[in-house]
N, C-alpha and C. Protein backbone atom coordinates (compact mmCIF):
# COMPACT_ATOMS: atom_id res chain seq x y z
N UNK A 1 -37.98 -36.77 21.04
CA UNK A 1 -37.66 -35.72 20.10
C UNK A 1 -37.43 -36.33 18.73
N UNK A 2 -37.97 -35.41 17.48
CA UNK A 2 -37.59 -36.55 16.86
C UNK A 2 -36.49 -35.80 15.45
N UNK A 3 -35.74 -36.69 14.80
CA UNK A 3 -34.93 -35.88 14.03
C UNK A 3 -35.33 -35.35 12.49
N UNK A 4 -34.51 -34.70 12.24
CA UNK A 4 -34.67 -34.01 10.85
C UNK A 4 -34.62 -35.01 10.23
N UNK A 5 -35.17 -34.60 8.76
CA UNK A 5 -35.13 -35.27 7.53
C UNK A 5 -33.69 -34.76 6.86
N UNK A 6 -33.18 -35.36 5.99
CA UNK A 6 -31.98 -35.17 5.15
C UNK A 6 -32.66 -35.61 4.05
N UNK A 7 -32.13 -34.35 2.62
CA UNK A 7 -32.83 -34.46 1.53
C UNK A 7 -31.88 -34.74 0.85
N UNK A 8 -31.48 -35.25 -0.25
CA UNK A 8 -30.68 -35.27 -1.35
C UNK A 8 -30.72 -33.91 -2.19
N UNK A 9 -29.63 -33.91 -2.44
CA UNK A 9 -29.86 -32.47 -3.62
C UNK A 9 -30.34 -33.14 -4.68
N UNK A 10 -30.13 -34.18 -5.53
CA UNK A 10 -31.19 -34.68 -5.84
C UNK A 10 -32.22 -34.24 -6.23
N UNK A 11 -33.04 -34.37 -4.90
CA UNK A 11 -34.29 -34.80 -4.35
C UNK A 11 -34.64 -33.05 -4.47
N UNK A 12 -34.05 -32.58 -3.39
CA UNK A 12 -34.27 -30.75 -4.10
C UNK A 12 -33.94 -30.42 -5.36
N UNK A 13 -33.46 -30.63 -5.71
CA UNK A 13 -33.56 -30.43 -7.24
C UNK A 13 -33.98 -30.61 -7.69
N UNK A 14 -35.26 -31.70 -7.76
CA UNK A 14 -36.13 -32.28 -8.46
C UNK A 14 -37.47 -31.47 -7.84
N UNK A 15 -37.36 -31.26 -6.74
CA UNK A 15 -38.89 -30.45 -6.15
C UNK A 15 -38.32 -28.75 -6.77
N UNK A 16 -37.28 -28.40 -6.33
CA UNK A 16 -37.13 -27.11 -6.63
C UNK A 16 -37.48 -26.59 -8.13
N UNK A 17 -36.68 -27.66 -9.18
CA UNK A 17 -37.33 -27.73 -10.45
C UNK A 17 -38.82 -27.43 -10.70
N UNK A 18 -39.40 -28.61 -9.93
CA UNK A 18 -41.27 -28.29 -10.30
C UNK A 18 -41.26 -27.17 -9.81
N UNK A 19 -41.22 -26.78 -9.09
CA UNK A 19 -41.80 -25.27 -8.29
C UNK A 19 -41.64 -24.42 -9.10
N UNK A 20 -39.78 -24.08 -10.04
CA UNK A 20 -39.71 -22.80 -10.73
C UNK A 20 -41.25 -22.98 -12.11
N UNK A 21 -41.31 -24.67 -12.22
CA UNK A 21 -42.07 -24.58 -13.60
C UNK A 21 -43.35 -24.03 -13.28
N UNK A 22 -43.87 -23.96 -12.22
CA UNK A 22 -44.95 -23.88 -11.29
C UNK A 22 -46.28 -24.44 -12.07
N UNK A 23 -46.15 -25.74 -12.73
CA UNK A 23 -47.41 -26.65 -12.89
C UNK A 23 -48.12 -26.84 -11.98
N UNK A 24 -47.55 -26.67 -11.05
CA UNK A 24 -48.24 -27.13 -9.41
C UNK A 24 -48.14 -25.80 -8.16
N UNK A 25 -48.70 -25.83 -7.54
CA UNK A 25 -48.59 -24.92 -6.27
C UNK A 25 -47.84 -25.13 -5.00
N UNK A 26 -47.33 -24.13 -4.28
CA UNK A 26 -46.16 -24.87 -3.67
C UNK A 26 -46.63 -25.67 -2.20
N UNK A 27 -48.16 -25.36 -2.34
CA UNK A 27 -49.35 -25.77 -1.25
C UNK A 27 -49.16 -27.19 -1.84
N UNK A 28 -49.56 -27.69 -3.41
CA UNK A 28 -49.89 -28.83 -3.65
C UNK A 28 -48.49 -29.62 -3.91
N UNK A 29 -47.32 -28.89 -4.44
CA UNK A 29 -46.17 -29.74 -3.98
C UNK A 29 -45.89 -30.15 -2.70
N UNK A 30 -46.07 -29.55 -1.93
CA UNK A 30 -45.88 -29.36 0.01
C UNK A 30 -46.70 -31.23 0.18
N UNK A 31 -47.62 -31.07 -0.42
CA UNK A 31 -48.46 -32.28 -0.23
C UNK A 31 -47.82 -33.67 -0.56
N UNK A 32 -47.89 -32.92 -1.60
CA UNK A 32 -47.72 -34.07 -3.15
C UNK A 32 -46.16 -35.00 -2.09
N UNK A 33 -45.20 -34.30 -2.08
CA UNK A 33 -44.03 -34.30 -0.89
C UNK A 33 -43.91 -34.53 0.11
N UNK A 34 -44.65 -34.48 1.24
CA UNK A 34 -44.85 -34.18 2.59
C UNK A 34 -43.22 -33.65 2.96
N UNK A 35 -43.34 -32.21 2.32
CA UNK A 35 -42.59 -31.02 2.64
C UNK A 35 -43.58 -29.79 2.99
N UNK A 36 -42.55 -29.23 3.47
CA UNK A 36 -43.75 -28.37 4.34
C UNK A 36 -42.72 -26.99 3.34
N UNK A 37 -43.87 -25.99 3.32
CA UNK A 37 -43.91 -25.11 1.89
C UNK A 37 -42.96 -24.33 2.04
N UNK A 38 -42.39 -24.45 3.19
CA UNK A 38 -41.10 -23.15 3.60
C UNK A 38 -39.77 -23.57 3.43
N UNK A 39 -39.83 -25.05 3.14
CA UNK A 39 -38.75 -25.47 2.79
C UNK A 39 -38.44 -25.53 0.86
N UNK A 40 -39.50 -25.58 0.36
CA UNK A 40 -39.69 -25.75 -1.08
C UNK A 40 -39.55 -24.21 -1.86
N UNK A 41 -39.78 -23.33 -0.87
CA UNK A 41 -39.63 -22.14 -1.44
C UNK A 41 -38.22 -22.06 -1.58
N UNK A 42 -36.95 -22.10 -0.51
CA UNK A 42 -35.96 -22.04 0.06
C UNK A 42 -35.06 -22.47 -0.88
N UNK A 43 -35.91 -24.04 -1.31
CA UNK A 43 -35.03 -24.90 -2.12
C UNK A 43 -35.05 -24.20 -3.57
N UNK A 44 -36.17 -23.80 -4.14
CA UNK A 44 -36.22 -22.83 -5.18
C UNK A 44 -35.75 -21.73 -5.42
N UNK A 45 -35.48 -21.04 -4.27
CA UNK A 45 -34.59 -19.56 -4.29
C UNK A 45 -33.29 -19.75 -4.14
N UNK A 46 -32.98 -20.70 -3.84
CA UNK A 46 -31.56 -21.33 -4.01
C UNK A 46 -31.25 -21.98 -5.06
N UNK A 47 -31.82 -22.44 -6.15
CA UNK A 47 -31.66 -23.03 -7.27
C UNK A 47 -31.25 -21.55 -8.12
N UNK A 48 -32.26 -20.70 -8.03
CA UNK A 48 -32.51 -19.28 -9.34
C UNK A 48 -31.07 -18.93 -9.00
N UNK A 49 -30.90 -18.31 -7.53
CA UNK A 49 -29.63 -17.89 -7.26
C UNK A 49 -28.35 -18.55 -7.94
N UNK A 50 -28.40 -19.45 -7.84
CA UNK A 50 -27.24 -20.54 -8.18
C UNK A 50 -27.30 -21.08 -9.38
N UNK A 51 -28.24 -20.59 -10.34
CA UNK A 51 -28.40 -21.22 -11.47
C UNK A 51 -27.34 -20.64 -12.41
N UNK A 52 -26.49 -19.45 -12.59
CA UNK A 52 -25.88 -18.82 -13.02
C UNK A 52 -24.58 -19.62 -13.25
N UNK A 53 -24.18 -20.30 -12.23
CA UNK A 53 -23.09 -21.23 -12.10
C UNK A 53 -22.99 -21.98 -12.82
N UNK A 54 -24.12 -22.86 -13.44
CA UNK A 54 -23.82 -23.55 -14.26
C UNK A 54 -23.68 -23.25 -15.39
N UNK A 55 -23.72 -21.88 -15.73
CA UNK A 55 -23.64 -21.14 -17.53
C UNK A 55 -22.28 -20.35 -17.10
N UNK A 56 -21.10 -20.50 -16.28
CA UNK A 56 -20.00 -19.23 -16.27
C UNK A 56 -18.84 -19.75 -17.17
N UNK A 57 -18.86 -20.81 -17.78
CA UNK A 57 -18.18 -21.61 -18.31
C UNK A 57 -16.92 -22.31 -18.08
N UNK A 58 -16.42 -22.20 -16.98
CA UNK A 58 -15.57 -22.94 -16.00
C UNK A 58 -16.20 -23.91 -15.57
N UNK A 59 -15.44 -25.62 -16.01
CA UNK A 59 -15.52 -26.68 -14.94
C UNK A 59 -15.16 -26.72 -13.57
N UNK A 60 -15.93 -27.53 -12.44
CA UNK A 60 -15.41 -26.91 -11.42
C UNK A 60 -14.51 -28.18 -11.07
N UNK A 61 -13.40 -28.10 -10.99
CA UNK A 61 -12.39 -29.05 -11.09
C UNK A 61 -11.92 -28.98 -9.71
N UNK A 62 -11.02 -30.02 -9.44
CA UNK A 62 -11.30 -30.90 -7.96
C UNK A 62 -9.96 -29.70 -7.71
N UNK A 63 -9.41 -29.60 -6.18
CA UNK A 63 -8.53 -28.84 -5.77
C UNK A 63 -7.56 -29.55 -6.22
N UNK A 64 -6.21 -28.94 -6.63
CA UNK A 64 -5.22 -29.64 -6.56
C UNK A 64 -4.21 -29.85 -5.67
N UNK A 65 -3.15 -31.14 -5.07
CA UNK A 65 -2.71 -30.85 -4.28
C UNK A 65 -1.33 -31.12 -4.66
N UNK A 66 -0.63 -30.13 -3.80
CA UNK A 66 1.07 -30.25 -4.44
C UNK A 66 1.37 -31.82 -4.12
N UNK A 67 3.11 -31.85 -4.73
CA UNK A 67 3.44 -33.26 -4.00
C UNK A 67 4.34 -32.61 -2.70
N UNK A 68 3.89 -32.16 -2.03
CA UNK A 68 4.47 -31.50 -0.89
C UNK A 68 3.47 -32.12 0.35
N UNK A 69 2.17 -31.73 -0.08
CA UNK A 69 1.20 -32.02 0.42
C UNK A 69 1.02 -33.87 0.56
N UNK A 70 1.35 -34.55 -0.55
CA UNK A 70 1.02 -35.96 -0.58
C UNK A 70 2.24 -36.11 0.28
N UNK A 71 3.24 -35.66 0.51
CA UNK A 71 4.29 -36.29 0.96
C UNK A 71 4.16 -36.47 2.54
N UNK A 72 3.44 -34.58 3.05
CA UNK A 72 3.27 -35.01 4.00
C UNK A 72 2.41 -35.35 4.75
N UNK A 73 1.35 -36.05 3.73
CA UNK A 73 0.39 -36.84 4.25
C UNK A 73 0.60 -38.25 4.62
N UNK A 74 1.66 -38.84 3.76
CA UNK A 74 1.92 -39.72 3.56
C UNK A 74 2.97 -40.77 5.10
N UNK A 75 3.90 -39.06 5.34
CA UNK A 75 4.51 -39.16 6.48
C UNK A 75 3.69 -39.27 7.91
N UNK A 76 2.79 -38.45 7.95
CA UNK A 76 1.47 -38.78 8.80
C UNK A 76 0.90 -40.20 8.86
N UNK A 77 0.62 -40.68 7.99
CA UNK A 77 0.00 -41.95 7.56
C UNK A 77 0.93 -42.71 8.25
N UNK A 78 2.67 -42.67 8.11
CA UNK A 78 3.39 -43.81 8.73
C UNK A 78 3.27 -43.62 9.89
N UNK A 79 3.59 -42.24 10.64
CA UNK A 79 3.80 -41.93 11.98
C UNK A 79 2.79 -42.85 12.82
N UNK A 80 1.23 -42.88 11.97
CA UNK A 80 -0.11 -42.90 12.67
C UNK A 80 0.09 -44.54 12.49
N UNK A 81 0.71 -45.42 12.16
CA UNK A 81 0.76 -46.52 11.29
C UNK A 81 1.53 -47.62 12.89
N UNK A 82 2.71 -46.56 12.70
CA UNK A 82 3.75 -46.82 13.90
C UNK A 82 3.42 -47.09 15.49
N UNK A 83 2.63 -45.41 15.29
CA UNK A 83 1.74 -45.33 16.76
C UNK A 83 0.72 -46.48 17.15
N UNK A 84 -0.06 -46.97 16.52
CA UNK A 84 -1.12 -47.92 16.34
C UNK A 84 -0.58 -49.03 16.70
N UNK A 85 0.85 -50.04 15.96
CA UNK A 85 1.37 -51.04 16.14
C UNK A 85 2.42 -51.09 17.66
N UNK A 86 2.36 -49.68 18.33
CA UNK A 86 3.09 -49.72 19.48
C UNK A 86 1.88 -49.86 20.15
N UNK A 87 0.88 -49.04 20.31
CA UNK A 87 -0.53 -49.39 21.01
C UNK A 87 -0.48 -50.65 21.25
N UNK A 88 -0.74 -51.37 20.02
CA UNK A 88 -0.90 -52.59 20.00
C UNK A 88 -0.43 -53.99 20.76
N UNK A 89 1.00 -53.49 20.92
CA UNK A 89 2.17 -54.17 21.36
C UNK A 89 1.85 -53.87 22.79
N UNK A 90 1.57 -52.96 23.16
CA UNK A 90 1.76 -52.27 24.90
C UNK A 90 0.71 -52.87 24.88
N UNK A 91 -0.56 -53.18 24.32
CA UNK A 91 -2.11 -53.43 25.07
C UNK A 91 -1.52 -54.64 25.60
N UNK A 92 -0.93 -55.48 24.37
CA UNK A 92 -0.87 -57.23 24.70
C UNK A 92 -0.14 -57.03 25.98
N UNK A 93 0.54 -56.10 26.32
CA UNK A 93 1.43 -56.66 27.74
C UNK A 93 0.61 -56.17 28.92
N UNK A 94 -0.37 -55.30 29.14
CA UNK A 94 -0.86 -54.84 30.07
C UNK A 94 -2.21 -55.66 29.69
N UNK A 95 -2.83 -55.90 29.31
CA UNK A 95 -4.00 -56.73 29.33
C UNK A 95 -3.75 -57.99 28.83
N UNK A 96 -2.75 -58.76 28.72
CA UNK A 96 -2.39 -60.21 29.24
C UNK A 96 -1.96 -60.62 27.37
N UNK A 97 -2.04 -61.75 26.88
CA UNK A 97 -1.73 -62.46 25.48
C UNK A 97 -3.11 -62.38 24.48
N UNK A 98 -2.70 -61.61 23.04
CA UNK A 98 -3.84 -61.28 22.70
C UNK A 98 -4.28 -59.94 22.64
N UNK A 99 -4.35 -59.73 23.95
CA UNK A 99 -4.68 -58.04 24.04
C UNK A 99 -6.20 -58.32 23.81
N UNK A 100 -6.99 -58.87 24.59
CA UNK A 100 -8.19 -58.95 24.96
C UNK A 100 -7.96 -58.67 26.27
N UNK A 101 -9.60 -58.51 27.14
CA UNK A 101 -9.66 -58.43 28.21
C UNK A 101 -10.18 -59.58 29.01
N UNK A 102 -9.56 -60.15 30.12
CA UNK A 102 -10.25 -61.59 30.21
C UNK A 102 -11.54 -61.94 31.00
């Protein structure tokens, strides 16, 4: 079986681009690409749609997170920190010095 391709937006963006300019056909981009034409349309009707976004004049700025949130991430982080170094400790005694397997 074999797997999908993964495109870069990028990469659609750059085919979707030619297509709206339509210098080319979406037969001879399909080629030009070895994309097959149902995907190039897709990628183009999703560009027009979405093109609006970039003229609404809002940056799209990263989420912010309280310090509520860092704190209790942070507490997670030790808990997970703690847990790991007891793992650790219990392996060495049940699988011998080291904590390899021999």
């Amino acid at each position: 079986m074999t797997r999908r391709k993964r495109y870069s937006a990028e990469f659609k963006a750059k085919v979707a681009l030619e297509a709206i300019r339509e210098e080319l056909t979406t037969a001879e981009l399909a080629k030009k690409y070895d994309i097959h034409p149902t995907m190039i349309s897709g990628w183009k009707r999703t560009a027009i749609e979405n093109m609006a976004q970039a003229f609404n004049g809002q940056a799209t700025a990263e989420p912010t997170i309280s310090a509520a949130e860092v704190e209790k991430l942070h507490a997670k982080i030790g808990q997970l920190v703690v847990e790991r170094d007891f793992l650790s400790e219990a392996s060495s005694f049940v699988l011998g010095a080291g904590g390899k397997k021999r």
